[in-house]
C-alpha atoms as a PDB file:
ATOM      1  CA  UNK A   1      22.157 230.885 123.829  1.00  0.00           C
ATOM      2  CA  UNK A   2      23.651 234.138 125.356  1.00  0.00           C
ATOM      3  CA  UNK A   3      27.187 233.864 125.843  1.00  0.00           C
ATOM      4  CA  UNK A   4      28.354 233.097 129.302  1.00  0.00           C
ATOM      5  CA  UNK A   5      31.269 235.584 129.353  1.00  0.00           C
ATOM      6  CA  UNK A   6      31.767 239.361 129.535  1.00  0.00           C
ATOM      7  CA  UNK A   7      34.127 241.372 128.492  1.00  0.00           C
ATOM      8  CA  UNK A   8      36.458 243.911 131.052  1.00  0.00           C
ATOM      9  CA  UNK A   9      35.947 246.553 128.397  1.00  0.00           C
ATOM     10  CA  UNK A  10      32.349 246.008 128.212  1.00  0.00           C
ATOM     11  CA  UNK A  11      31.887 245.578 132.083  1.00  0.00           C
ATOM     12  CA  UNK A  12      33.650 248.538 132.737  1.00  0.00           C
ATOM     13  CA  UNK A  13      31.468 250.382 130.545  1.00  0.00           C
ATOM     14  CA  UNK A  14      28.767 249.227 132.526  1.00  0.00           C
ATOM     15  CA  UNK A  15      29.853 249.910 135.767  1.00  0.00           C
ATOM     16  CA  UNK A  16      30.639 253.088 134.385  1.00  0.00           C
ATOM     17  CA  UNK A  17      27.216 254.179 132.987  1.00  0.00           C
ATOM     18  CA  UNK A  18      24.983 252.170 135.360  1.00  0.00           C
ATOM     19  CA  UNK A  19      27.326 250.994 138.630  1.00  0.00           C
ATOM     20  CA  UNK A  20      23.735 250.018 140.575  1.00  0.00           C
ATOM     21  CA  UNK A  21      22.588 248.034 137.907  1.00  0.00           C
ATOM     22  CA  UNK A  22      24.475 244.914 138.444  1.00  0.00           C
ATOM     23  CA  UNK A  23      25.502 242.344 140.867  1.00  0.00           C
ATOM     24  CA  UNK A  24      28.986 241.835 141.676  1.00  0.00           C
ATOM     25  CA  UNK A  25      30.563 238.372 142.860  1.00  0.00           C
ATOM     26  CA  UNK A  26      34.025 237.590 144.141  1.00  0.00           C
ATOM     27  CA  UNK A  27      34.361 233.910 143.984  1.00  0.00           C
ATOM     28  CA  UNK A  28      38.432 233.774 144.239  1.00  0.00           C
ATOM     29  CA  UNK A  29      39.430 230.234 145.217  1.00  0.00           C
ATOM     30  CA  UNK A  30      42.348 227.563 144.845  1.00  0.00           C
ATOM     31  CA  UNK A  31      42.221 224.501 146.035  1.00  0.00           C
ATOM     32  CA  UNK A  32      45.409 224.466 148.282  1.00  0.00           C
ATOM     33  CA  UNK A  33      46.261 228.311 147.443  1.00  0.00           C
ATOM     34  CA  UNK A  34      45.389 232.026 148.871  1.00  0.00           C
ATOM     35  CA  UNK A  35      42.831 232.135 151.587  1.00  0.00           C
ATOM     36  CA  UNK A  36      39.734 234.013 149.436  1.00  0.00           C
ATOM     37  CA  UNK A  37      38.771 236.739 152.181  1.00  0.00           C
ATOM     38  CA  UNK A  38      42.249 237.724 152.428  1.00  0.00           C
ATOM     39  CA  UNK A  39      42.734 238.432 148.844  1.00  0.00           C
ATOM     40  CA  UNK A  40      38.987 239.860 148.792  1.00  0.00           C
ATOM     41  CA  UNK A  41      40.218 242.264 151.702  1.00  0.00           C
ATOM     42  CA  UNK A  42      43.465 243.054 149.909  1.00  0.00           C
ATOM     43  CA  UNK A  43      41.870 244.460 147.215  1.00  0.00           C
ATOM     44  CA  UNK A  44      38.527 243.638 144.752  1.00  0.00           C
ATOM     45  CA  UNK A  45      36.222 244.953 142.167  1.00  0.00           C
ATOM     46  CA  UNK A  46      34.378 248.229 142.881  1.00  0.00           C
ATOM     47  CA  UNK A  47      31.036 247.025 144.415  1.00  0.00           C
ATOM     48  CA  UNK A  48      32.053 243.091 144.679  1.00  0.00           C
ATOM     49  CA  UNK A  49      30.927 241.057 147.516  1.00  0.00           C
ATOM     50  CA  UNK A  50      32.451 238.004 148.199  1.00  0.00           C
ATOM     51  CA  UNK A  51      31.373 234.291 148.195  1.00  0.00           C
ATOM     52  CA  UNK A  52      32.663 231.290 150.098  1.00  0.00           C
ATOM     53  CA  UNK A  53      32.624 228.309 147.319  1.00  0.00           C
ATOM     54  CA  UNK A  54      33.583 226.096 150.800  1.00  0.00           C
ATOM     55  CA  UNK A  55      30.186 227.142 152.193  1.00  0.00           C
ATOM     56  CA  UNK A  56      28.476 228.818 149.965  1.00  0.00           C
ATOM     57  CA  UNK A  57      28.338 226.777 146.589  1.00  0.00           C
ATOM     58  CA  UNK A  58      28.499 223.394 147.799  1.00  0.00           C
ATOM     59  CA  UNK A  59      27.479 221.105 150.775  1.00  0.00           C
ATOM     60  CA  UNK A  60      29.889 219.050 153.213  1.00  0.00           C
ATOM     61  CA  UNK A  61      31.471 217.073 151.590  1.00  0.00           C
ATOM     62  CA  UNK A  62      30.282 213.285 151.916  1.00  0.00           C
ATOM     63  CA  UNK A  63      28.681 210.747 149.292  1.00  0.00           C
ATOM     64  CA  UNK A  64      28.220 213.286 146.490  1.00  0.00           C
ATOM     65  CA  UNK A  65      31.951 213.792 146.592  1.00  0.00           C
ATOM     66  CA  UNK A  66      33.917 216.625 147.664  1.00  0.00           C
ATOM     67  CA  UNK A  67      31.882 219.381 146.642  1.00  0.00           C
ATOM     68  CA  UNK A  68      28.141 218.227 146.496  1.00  0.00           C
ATOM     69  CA  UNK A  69      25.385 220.394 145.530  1.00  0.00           C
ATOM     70  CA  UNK A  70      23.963 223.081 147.866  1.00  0.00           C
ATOM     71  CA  UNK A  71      21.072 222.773 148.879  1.00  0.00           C
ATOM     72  CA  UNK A  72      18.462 224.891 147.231  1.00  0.00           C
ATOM     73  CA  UNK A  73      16.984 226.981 149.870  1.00  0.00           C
ATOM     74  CA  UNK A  74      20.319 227.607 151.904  1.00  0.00           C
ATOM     75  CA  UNK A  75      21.741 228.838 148.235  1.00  0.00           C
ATOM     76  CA  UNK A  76      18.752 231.413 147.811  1.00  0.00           C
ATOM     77  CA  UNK A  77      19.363 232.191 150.838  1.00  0.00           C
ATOM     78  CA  UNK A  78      22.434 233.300 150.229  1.00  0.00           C
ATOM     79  CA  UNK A  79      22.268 234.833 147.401  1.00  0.00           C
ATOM     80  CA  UNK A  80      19.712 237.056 148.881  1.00  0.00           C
ATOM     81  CA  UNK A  81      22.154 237.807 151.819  1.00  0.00           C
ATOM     82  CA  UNK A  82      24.676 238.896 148.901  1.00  0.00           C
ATOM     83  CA  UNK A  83      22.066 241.066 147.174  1.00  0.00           C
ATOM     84  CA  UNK A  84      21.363 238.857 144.039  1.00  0.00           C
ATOM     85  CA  UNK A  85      18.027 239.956 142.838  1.00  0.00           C
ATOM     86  CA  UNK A  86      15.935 238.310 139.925  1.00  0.00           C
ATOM     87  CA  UNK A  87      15.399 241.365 137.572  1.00  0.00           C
ATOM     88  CA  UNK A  88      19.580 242.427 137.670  1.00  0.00           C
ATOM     89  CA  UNK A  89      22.334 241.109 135.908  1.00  0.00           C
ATOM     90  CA  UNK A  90      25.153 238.740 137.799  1.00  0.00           C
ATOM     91  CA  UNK A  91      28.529 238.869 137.063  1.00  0.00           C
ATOM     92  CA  UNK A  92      30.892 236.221 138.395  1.00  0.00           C
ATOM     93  CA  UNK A  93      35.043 236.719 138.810  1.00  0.00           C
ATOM     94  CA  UNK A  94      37.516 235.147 140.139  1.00  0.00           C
ATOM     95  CA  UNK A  95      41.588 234.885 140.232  1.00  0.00           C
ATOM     96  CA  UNK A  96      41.907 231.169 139.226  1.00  0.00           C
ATOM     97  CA  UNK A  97      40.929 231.186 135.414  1.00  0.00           C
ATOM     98  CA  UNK A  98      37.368 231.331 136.138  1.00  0.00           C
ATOM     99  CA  UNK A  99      37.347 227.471 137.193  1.00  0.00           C
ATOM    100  CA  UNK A 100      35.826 229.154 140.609  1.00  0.00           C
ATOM    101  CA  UNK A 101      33.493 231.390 138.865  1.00  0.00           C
ATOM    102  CA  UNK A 102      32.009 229.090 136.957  1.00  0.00           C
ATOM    103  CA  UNK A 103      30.600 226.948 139.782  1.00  0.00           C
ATOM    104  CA  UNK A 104      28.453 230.241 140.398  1.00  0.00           C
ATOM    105  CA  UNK A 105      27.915 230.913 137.294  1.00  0.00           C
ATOM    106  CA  UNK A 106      26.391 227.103 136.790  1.00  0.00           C
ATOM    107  CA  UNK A 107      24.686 226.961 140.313  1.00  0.00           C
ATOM    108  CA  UNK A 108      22.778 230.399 139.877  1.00  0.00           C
ATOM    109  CA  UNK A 109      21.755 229.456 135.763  1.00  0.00           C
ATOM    110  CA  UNK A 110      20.518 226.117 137.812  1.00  0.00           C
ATOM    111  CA  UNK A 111      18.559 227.981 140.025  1.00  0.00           C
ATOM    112  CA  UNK A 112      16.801 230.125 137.249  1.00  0.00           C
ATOM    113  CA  UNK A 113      18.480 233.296 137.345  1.00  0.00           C
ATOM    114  CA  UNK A 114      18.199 234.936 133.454  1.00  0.00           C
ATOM    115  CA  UNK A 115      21.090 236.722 133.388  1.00  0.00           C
ATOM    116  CA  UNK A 116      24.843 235.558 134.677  1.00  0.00           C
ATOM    117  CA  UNK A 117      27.955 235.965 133.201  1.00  0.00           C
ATOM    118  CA  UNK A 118      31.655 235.399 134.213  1.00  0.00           C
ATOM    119  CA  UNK A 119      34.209 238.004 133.507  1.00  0.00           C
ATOM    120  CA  UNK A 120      36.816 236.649 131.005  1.00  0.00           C
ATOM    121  CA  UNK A 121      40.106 237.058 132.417  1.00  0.00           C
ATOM    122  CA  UNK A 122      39.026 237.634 135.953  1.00  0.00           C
ATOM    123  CA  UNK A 123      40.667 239.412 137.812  1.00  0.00           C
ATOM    124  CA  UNK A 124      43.802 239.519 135.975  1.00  0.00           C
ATOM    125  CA  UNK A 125      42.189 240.995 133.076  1.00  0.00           C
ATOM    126  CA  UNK A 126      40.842 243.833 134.941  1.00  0.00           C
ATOM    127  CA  UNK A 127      43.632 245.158 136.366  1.00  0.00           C
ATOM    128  CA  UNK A 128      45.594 244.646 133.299  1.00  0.00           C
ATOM    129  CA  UNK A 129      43.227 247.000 131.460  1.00  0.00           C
ATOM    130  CA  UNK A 130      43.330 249.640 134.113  1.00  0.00           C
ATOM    131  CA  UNK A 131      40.173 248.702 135.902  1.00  0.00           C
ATOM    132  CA  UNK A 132      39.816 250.266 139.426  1.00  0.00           C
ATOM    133  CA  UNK A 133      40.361 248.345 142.664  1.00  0.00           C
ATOM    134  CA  UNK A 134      39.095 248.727 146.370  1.00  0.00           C
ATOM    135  CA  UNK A 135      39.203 247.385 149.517  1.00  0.00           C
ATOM    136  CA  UNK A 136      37.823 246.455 152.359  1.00  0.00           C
ATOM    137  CA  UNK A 137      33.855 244.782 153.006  1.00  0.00           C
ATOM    138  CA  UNK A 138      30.527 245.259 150.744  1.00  0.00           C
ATOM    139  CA  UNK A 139      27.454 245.107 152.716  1.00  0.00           C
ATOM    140  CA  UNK A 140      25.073 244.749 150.045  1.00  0.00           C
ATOM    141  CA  UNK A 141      21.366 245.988 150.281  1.00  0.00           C
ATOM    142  CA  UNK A 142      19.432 242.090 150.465  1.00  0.00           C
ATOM    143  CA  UNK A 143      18.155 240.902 147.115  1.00  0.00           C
ATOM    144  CA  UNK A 144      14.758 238.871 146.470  1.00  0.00           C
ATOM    145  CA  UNK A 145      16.475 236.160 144.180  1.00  0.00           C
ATOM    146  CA  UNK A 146      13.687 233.249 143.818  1.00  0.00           C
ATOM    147  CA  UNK A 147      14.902 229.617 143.025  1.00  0.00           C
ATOM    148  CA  UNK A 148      13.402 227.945 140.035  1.00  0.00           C
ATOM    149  CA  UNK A 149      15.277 225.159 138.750  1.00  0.00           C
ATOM    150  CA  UNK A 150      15.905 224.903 134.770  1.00  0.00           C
ATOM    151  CA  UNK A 151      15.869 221.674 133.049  1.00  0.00           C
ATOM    152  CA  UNK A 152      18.173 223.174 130.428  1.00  0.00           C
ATOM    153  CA  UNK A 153      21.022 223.350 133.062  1.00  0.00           C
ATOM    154  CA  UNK A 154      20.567 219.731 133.712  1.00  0.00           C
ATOM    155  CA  UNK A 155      22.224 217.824 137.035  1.00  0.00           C
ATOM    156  CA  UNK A 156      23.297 214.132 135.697  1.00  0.00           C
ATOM    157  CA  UNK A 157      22.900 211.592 138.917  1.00  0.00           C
ATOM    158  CA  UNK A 158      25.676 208.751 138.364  1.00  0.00           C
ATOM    159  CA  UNK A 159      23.113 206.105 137.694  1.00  0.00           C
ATOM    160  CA  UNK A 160      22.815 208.262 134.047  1.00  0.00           C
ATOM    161  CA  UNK A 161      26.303 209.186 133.709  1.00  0.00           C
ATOM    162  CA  UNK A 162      27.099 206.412 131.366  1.00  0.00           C
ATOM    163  CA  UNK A 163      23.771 206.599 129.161  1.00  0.00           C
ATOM    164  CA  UNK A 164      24.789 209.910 127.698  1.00  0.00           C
ATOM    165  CA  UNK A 165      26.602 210.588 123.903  1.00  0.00           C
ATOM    166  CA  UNK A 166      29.340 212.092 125.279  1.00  0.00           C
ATOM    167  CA  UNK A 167      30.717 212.308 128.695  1.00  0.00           C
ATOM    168  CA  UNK A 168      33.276 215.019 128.786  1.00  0.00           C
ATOM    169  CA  UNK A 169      36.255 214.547 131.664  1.00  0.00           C
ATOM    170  CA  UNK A 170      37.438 218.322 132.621  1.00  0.00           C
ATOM    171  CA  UNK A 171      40.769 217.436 134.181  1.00  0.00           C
ATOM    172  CA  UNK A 172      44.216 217.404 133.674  1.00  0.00           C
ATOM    173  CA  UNK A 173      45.209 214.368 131.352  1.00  0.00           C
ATOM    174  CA  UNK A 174      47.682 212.618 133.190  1.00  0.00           C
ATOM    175  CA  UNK A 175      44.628 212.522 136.034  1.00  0.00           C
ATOM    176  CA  UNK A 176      42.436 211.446 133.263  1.00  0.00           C
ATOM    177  CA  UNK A 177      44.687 208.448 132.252  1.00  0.00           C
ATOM    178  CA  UNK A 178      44.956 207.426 135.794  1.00  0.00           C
ATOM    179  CA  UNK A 179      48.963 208.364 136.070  1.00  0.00           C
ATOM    180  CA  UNK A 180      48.470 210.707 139.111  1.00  0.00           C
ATOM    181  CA  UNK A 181      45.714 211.305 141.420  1.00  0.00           C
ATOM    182  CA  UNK A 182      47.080 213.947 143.741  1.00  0.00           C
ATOM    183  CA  UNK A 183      43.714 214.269 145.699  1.00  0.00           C
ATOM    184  CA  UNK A 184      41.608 211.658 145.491  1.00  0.00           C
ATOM    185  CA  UNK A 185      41.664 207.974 146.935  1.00  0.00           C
ATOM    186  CA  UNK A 186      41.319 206.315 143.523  1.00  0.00           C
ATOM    187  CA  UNK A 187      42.785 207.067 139.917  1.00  0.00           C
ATOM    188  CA  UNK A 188      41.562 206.572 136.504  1.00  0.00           C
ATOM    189  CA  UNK A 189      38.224 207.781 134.577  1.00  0.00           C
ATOM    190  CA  UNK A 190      34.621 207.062 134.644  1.00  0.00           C
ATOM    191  CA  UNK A 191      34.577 204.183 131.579  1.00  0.00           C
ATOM    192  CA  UNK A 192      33.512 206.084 127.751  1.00  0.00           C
ATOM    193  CA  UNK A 193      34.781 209.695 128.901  1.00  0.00           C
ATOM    194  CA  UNK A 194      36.953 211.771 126.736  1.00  0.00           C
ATOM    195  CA  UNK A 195      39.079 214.629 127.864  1.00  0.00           C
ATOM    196  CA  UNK A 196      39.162 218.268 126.956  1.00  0.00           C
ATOM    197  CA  UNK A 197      41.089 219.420 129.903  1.00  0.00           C
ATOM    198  CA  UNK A 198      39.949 222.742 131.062  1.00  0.00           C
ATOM    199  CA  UNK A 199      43.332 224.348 130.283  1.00  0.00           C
ATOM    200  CA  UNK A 200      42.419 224.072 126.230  1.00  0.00           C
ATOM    201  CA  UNK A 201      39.433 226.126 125.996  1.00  0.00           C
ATOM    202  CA  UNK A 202      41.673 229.565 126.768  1.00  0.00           C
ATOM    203  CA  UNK A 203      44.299 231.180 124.996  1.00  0.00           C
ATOM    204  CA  UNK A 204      47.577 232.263 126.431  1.00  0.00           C
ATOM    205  CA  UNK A 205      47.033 235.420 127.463  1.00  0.00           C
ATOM    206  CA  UNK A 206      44.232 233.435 129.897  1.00  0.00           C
ATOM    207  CA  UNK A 207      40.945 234.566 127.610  1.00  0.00           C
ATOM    208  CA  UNK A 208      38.396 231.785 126.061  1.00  0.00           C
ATOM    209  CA  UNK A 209      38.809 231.048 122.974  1.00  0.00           C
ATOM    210  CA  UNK A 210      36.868 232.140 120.158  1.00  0.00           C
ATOM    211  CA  UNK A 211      33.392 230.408 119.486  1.00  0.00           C
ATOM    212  CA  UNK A 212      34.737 228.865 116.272  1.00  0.00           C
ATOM    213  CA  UNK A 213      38.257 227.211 117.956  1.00  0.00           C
ATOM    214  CA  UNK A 214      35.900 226.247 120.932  1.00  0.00           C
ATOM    215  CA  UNK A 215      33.663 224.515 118.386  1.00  0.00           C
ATOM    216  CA  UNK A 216      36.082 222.611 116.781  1.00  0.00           C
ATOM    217  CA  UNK A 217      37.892 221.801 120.023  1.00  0.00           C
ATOM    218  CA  UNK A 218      34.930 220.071 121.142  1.00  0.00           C
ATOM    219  CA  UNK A 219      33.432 218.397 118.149  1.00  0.00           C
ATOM    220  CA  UNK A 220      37.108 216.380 118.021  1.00  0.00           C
ATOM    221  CA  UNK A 221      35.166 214.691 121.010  1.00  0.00           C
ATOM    222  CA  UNK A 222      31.763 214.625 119.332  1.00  0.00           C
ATOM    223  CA  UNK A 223      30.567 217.443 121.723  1.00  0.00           C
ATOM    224  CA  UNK A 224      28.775 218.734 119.445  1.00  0.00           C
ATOM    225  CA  UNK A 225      24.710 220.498 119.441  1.00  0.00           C
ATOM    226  CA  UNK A 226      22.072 218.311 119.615  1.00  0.00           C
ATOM    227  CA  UNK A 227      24.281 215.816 121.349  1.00  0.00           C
ATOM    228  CA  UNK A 228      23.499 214.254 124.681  1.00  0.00           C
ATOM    229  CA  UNK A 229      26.453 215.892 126.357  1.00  0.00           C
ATOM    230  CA  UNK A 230      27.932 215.773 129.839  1.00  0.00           C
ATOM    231  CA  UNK A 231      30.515 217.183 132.297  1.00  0.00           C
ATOM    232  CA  UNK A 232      32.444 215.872 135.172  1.00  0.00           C
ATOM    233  CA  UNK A 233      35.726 216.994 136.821  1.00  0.00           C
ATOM    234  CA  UNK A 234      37.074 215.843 140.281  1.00  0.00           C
ATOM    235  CA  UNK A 235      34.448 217.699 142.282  1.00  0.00           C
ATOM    236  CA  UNK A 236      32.275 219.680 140.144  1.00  0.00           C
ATOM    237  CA  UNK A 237      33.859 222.615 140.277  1.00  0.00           C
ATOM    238  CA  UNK A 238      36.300 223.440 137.088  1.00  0.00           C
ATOM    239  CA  UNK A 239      33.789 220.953 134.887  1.00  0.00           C
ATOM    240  CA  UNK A 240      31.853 224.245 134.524  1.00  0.00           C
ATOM    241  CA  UNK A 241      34.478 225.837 133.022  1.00  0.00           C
ATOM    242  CA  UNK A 242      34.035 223.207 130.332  1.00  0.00           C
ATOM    243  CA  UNK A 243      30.224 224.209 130.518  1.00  0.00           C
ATOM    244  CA  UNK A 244      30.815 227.281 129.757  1.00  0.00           C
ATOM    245  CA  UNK A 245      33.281 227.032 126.814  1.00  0.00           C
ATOM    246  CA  UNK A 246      30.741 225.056 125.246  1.00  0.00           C
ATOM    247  CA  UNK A 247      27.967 226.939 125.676  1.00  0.00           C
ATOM    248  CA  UNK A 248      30.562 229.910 123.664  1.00  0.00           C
ATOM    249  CA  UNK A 249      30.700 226.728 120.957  1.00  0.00           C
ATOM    250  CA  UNK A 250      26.860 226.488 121.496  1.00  0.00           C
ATOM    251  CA  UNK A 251      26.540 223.214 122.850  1.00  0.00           C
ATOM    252  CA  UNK A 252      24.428 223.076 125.700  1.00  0.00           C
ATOM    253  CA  UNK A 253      25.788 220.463 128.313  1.00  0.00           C
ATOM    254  CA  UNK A 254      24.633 218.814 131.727  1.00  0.00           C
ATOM    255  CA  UNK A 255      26.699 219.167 134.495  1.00  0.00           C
ATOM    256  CA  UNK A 256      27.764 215.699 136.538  1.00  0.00           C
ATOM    257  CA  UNK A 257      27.805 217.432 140.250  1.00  0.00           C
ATOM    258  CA  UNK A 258      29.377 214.425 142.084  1.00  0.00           C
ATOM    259  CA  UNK A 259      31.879 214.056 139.760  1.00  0.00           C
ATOM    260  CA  UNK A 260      34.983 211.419 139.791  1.00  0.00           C
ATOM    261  CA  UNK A 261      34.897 211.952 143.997  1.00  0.00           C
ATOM    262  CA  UNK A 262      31.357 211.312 144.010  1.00  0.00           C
ATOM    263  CA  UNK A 263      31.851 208.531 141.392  1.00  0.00           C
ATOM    264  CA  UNK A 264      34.164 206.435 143.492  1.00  0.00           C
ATOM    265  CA  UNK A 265      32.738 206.535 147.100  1.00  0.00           C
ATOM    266  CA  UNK A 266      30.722 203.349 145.535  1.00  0.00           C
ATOM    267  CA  UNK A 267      33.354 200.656 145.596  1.00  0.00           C
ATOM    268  CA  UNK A 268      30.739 198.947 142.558  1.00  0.00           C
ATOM    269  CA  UNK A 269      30.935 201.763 139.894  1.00  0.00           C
ATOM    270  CA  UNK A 270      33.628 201.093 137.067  1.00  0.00           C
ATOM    271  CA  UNK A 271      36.865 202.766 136.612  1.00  0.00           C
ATOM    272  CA  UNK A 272      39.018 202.936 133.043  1.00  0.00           C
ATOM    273  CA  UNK A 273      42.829 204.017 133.146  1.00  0.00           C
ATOM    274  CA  UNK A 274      43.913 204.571 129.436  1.00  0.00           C
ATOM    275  CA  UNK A 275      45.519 206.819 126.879  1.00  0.00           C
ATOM    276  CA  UNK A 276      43.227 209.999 126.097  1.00  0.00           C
ATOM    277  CA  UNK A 277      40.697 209.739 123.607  1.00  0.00           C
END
């Protein structure tokens, strides 16, 4: 595996040497915070164009929960528009800890593109270290990105959520126990999950963790390689940040796309409130 981050220093050095060479995405998102295009406008990364997670990296919400899976030609389509090309490098940023990034990150490795990462620190990070900042809209020359989906960056439908080694739950812990539920209609866990809220895998200063704390953070919870592994949050979006810190461990994991809002739209499926695991 290639890791799913880059560096500021190193992506500075490559905008520096080779600014064309690269694809720039602004995925900035909070559920409840900033509008995105505001921010975007107020200021970005040199290059950057922005992307609506809303419209752009997931469907109307409905059965597959709040944030379903695009679908696949609309999302090439897209990325086209937003001059994502097969044979250059992606990198992904946000403002929200990468939990927004991620979902692009995830969605475009889905798709079969070779060559995404996310920029640790985001936004944050980048200014912090000097990094330049402009404004105003991107109108990007169209790309000829070409969907090809990769079994390796596996979508788990519910009816296999509970058949595999380890389901991993991505959220807060009191929202994993069932104590709060501050957005959707129904509380608790999907039965067997363990948490690793999404909040462990960085440090304070808001960077991932090393490979080798990431690796033990996750085998506590027997996410470990070679094992069956999946990931769910409450929509689908921040479980990729979970995705991503263990692919930095080197566990390769499946993403769970309808997640706990998906899981509970049928009144059959089981629910668990408990301590963490």
């Amino acid at each position: 595996m290639t890791s799913p981050l880059i560096s500021t220093a190193e992506l500075q050095d490559r905008l520096g040497d080779r600014p064309g060479d690269l694809s720039l995405l602004d995925v900035r998102y909070r559920l409840g915070g900033p509008s995105g295009p505001e921010e975007y406008a107020a200021g970005h990364l040199p290059g950057a164009v922005y992307v609506d997670l809303d419209t752009v990296l997931a469907s109307p919400a409905g059965s597959g929960g709040r944030h379903p899976l695009p679908d696949p030609d609309a999302f090439e389509a897209a990325m086209r528009g937003l001059g994502v090309r097969d044979d250059r490098p992606v990198v992904v940023y946000d403002d929200w800890s990468a939990h927004a990034a991620g979902r692009a990150w995830w969605l475009l490795r889905f798709h079969g593109h070779p060559d995404v990462r996310v920029l640790d620190g985001g936004l944050a990070a980048w200014v912090a270290r000097g990094g330049e900042v402009e404004t105003g809209p991107v109108s990007p020359v169209p790309g000829d990105f070409t969907r090809s989906e990769q079994p390796a960056m596996a979508a788990v439908a519910a009816d296999a959520v509970l058949g595999v080694d380890v389901l991993v739950d991505a959220r807060a812990a009191e929202r994993y126990r069932g104590e709060v539920e501050p957005i959707d209609p129904v509380a608790g866990h999907i039965p067997g999950a363990v948490n690793v809220p999404t909040s462990r895998n960085l440090t304070e200063d808001g960077l991932f963790r090393s490979p080798e704390e990431l690796r033990a953070l996750y085998a506590e919870v027997g996410a470990v390689p070679g094992a069956d592994v999946a990931a769910y949050c409450g929509s689908g979006v921040t479980a990729a940040h979970d995705l991503m810190a263990m692919e930095v461990a080197g566990v390769r994991a499946a993403l769970y796309p309808g997640s706990w809002s998906g899981w509970i739209t049928d009144p059959t499926r089981p629910v668990e409130r408990s301590a963490s695991r």
